[in-house]
Protein backbone atom coordinates (compact mmCIF):
# COMPACT_ATOMS: atom_id res chain seq x y z
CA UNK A 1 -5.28 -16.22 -16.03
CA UNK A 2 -5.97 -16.77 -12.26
CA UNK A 3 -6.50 -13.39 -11.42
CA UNK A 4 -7.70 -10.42 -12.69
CA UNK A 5 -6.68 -6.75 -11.47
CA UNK A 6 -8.24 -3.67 -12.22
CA UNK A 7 -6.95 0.03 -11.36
CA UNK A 8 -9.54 3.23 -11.77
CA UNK A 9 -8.22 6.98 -11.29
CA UNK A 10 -10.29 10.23 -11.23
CA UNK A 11 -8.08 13.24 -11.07
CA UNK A 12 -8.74 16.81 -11.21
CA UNK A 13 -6.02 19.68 -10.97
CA UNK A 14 -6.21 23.54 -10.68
CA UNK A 15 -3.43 26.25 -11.29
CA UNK A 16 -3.39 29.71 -10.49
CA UNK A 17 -0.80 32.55 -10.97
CA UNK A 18 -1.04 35.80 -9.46
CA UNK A 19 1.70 38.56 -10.47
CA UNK A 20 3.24 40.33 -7.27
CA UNK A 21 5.91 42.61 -7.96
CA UNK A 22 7.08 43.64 -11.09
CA UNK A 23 8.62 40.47 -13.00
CA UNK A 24 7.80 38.33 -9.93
CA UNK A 25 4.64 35.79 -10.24
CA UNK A 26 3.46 33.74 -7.76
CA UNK A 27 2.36 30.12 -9.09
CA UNK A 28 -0.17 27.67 -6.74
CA UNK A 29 -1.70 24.50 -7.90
CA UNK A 30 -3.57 21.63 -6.38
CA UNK A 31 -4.22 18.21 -7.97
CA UNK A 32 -6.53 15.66 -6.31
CA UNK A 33 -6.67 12.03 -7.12
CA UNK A 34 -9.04 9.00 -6.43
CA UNK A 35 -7.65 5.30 -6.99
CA UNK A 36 -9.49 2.13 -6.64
CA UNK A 37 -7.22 -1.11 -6.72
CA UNK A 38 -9.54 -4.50 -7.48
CA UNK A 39 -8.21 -8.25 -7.83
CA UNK A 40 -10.75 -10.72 -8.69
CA UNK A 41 -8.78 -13.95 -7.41
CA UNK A 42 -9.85 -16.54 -10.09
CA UNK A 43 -8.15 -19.87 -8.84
CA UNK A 44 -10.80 -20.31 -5.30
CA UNK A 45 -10.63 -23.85 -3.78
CA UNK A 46 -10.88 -25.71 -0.42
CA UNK A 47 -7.47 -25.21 -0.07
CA UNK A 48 -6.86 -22.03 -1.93
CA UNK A 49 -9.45 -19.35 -0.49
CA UNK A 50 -11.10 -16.49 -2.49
CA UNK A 51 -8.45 -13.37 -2.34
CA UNK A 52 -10.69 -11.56 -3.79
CA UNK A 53 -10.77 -7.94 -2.75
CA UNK A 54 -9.73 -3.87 -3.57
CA UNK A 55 -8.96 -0.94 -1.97
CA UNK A 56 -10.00 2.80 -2.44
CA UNK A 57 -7.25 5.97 -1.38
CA UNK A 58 -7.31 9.18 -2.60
CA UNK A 59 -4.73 12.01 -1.98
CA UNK A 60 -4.10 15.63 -2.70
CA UNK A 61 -1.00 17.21 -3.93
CA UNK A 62 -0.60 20.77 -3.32
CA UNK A 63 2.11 22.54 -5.32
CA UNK A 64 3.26 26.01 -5.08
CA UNK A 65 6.54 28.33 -6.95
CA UNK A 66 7.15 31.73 -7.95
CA UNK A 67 8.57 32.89 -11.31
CA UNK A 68 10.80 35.72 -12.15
CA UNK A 69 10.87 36.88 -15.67
């Protein structure tokens, strides 16, 4: 193989309910995540430079409902 690739993800999520009225629950969550992206180019030259490289994002993912029973 010429290149190798490598993803990494850390993740951690929370949920909470909270009962409002009666039958009527209130659900929030929240889920965060960190990616890393990684090539290790494999095929490096004079006329084929080193790609090599990676990338870190991270995001966070808010979710929210309510529930009637």
């Amino acid at each position: 193989m010429e290149q190798d690739e490598t993803v990494d993800d850390i993740a951690l999520f929370g949920q909470a309910t909270m009962r409002l009225l009666g039958p009527i629950t209130l659900l929030g969550g929240l889920r965060y995540d960190w990616y890393r992206f990684s090539a290790d180019d494999r095929l490096v030259s004079e006329s084929e430079p080193d790609d090599s490289g990676s990338i870190r994002m991270s995001q966070a993912s808010p979710s929210l409902g309510i529930s009637v029973q």
